[in-house]
N, C-alpha and C. Protein backbone atom coordinates (compact mmCIF):
# COMPACT_ATOMS: atom_id res chain seq x y z
N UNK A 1 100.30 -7.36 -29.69
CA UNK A 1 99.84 -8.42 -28.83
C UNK A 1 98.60 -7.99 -28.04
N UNK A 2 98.43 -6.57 -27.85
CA UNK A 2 97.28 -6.22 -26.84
C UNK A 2 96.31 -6.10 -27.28
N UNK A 3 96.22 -5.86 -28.83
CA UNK A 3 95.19 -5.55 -29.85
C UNK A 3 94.43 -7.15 -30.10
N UNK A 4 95.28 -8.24 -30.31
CA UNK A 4 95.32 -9.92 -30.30
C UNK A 4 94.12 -10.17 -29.03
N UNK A 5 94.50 -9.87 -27.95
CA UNK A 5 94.16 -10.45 -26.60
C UNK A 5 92.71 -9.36 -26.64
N UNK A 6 92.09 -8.22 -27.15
CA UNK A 6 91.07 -7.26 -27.04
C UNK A 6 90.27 -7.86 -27.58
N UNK A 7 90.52 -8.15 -28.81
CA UNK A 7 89.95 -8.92 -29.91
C UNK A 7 89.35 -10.44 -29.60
N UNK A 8 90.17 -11.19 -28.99
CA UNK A 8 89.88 -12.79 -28.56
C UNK A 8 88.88 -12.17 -27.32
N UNK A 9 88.92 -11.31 -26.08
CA UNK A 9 87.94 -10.84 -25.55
C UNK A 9 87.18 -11.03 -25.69
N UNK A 10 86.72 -9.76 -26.93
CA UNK A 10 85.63 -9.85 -27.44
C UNK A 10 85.14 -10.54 -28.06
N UNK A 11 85.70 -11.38 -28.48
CA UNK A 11 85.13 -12.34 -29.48
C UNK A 11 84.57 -13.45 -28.44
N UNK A 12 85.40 -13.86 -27.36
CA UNK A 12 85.14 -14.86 -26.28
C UNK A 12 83.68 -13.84 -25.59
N UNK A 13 83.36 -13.18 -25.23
CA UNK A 13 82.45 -12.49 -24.89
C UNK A 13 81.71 -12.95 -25.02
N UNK A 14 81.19 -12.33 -26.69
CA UNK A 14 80.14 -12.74 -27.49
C UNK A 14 79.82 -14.24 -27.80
N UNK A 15 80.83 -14.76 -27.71
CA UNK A 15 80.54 -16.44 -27.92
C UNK A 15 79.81 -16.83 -26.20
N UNK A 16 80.03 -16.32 -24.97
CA UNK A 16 79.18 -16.72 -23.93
C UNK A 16 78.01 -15.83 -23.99
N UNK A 17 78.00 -14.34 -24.35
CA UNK A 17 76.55 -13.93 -24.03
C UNK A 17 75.56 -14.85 -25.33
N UNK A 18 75.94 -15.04 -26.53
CA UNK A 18 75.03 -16.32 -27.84
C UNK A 18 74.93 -17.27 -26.83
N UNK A 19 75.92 -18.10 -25.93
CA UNK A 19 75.32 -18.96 -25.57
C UNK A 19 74.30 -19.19 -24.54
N UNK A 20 74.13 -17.91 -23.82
CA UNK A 20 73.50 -17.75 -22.76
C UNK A 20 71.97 -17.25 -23.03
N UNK A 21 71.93 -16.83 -24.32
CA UNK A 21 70.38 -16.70 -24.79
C UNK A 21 69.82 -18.09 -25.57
N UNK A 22 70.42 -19.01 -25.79
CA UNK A 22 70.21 -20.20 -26.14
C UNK A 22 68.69 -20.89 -24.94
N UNK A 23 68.11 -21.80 -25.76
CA UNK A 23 67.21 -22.38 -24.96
C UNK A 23 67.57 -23.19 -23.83
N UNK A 24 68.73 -24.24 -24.78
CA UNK A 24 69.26 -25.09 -23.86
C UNK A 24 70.27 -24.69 -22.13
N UNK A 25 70.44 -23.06 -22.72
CA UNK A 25 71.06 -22.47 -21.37
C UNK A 25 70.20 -22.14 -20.88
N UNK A 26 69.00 -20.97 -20.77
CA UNK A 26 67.84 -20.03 -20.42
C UNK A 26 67.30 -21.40 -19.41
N UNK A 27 66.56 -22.47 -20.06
CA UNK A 27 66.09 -23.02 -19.38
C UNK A 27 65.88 -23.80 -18.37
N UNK A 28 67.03 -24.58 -18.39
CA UNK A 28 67.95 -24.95 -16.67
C UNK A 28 68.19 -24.08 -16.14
N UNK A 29 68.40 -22.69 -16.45
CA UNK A 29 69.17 -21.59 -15.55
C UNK A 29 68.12 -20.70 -14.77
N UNK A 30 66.92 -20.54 -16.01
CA UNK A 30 65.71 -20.10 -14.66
C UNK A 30 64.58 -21.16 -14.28
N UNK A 31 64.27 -22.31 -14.63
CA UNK A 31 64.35 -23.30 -13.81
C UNK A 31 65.03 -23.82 -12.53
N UNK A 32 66.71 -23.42 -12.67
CA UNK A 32 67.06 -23.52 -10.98
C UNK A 32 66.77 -22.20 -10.07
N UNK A 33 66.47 -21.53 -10.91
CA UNK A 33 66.68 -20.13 -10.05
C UNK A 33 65.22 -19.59 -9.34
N UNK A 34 64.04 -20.51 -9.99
CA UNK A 34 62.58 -20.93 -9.71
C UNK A 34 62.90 -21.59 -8.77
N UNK A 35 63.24 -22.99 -8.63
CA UNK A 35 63.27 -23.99 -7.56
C UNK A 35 64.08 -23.72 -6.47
N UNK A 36 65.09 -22.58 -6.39
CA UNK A 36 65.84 -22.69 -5.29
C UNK A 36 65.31 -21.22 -4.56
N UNK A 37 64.17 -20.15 -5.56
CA UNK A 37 64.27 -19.19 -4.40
C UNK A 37 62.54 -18.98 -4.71
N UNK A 38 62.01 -19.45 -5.38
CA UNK A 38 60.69 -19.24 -5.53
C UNK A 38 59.43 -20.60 -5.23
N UNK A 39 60.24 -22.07 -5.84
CA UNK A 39 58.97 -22.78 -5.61
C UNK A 39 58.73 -23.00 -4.09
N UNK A 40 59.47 -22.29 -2.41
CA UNK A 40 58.99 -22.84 -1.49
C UNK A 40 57.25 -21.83 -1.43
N UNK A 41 57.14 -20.53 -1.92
CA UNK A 41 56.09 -20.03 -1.76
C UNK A 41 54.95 -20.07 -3.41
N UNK A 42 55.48 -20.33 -4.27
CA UNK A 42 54.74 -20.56 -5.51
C UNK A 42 54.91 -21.82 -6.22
N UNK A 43 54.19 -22.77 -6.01
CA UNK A 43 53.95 -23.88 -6.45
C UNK A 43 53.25 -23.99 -8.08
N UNK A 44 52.79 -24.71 -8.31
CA UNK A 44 52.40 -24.82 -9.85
C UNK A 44 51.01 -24.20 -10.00
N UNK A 45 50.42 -24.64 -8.58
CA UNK A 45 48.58 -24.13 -8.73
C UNK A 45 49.22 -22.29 -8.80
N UNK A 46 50.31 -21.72 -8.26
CA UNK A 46 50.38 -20.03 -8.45
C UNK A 46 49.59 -19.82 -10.00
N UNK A 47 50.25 -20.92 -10.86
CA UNK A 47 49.94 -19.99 -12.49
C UNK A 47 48.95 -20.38 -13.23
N UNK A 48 48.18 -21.78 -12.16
CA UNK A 48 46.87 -22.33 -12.76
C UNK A 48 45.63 -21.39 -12.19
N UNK A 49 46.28 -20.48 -10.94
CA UNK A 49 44.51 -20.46 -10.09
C UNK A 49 44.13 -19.19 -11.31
N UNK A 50 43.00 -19.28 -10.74
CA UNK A 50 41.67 -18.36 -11.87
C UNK A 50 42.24 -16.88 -11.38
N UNK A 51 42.73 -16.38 -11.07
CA UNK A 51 43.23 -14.73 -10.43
C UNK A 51 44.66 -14.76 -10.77
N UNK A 52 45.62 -15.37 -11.28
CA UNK A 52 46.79 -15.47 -11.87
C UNK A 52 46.65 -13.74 -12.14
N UNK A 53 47.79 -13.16 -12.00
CA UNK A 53 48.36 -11.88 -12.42
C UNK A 53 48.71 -11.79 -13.94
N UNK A 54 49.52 -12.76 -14.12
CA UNK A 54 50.39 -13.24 -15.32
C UNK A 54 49.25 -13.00 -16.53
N UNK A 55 48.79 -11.97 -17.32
CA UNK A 55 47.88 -12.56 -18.60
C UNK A 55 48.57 -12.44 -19.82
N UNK A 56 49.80 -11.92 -19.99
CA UNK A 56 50.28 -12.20 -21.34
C UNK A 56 52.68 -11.80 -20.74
N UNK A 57 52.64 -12.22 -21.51
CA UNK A 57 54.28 -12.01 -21.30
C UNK A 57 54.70 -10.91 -21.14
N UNK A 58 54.07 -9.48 -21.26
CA UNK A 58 54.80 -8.21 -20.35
C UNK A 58 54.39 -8.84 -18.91
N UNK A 59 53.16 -8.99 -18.96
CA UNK A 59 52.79 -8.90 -17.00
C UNK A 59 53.49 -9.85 -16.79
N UNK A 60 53.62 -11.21 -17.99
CA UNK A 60 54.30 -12.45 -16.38
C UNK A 60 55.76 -11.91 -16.10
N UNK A 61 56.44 -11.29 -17.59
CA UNK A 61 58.15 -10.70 -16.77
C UNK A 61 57.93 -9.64 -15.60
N UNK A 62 56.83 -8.75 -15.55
CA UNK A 62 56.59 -7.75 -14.46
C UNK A 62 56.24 -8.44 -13.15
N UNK A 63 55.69 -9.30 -13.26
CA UNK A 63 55.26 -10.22 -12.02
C UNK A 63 56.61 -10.67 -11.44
N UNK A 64 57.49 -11.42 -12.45
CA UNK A 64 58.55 -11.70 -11.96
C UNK A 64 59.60 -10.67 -11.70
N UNK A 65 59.94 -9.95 -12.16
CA UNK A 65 60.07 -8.87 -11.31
C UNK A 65 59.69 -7.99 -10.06
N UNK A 66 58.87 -7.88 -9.87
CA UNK A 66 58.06 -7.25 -8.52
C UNK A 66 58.32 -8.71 -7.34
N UNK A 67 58.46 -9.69 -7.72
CA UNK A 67 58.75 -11.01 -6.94
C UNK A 67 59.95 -10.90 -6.44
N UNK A 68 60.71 -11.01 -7.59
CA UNK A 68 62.19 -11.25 -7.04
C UNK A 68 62.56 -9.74 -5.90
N UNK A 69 62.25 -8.47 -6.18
CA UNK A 69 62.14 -7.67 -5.81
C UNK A 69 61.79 -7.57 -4.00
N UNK A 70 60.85 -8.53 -3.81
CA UNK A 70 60.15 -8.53 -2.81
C UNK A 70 60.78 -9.57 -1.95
N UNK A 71 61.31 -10.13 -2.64
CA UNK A 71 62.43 -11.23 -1.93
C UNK A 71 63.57 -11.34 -1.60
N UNK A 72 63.91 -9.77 -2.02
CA UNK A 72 65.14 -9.15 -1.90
C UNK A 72 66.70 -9.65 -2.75
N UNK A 73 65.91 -10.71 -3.72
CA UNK A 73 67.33 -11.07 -4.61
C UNK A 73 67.89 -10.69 -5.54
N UNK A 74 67.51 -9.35 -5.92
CA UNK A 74 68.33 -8.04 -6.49
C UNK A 74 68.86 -8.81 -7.70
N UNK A 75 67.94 -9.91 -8.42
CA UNK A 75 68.53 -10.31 -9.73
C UNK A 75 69.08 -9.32 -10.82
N UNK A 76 69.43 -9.66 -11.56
CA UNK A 76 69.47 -8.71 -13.43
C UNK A 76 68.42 -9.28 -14.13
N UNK A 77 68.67 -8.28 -14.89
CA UNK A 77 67.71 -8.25 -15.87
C UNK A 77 67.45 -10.34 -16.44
N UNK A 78 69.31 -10.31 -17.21
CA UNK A 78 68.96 -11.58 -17.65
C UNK A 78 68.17 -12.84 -16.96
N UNK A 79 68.52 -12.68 -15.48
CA UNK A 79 67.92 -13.93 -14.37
C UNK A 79 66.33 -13.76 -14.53
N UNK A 80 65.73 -12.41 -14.44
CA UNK A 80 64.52 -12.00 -14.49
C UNK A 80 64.08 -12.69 -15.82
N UNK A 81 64.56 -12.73 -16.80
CA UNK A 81 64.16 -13.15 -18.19
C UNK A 81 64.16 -14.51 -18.43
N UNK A 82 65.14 -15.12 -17.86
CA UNK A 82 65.19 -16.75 -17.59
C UNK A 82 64.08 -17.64 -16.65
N UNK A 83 63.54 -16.66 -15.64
CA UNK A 83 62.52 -17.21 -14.71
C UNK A 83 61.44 -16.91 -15.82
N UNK A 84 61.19 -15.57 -16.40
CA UNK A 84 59.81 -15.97 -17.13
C UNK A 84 60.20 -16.69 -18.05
N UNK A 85 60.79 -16.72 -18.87
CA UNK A 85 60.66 -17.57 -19.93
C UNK A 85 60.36 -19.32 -19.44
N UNK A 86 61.36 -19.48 -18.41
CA UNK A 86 60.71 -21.12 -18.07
C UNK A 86 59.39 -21.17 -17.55
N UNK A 87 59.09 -19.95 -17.32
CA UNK A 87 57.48 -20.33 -16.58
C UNK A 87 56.68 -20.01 -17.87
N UNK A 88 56.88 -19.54 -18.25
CA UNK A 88 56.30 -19.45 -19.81
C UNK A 88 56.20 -20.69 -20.56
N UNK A 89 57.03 -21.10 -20.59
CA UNK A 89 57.51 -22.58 -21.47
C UNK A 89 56.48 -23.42 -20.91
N UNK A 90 56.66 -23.97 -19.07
CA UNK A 90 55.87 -24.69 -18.29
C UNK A 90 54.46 -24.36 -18.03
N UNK A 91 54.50 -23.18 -17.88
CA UNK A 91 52.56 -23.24 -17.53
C UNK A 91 51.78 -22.32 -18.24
N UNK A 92 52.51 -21.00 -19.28
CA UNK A 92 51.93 -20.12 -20.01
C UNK A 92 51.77 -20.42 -21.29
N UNK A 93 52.65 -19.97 -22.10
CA UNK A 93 52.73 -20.31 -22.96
C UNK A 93 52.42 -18.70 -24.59
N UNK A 94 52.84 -18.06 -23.44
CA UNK A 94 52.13 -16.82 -23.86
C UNK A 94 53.10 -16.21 -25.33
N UNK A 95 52.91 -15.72 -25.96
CA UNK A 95 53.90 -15.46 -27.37
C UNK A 95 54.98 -14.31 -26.66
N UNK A 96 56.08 -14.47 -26.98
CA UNK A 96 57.04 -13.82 -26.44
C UNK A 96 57.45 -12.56 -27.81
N UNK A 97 57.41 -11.27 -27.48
CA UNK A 97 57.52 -10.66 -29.04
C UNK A 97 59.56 -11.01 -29.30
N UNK A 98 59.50 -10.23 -30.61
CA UNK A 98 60.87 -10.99 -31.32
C UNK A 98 62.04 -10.27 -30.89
N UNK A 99 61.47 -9.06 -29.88
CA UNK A 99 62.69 -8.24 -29.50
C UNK A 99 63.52 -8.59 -28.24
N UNK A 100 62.34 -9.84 -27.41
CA UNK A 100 63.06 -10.00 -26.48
C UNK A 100 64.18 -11.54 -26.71
């Protein structure tokens, strides 16, 4: 029976971390996580002005990192990856390589 219940675990695991790299999850999830701790100081002109930090998808996840950092919200990794990627989606657009 304990071997049964290890197994469904893991298997239940893996069926939420697949769903959590999905688009349809990633992108509501750092989309809210933009709007509730970042758009009161970075608005949309942050990723239009001409001095943008962001020039290709290492710097914009490093940007977002050093941000959240500075704001003291001690995200993970995955939250960090969900904010760039929606800002990626919305105002970059930068090629994301295949490992991430």
């Amino acid at each position: 029976m304990n071997d049964w219940l290890s197994v469904a675990g893991v298997v239940g695991a893996a069926v939420v971390l697949t769903a959590c790299q999905s688009p349809s999850f990633i992108e509501p999830f750092g989309e809210g996580l933009y709007v509730d701790n970042c758009l009161s100081c970075h608005s949309a002109e942050t990723a239009w002005r001409d001095k943008r930090k962001a020039s290709d998808w290492i710097n914009l996840k490093a940007e977002v990192r050093r941000w959240q950092g500075n704001a003291g919200l001690n995200w993970r990794d995955y939250e960090i990856d969900a904010v760039a990627k929606y800002l990626n989606r919305r105002f970059y657009d930068y090629p994301i390589p295949d490992a991430e």
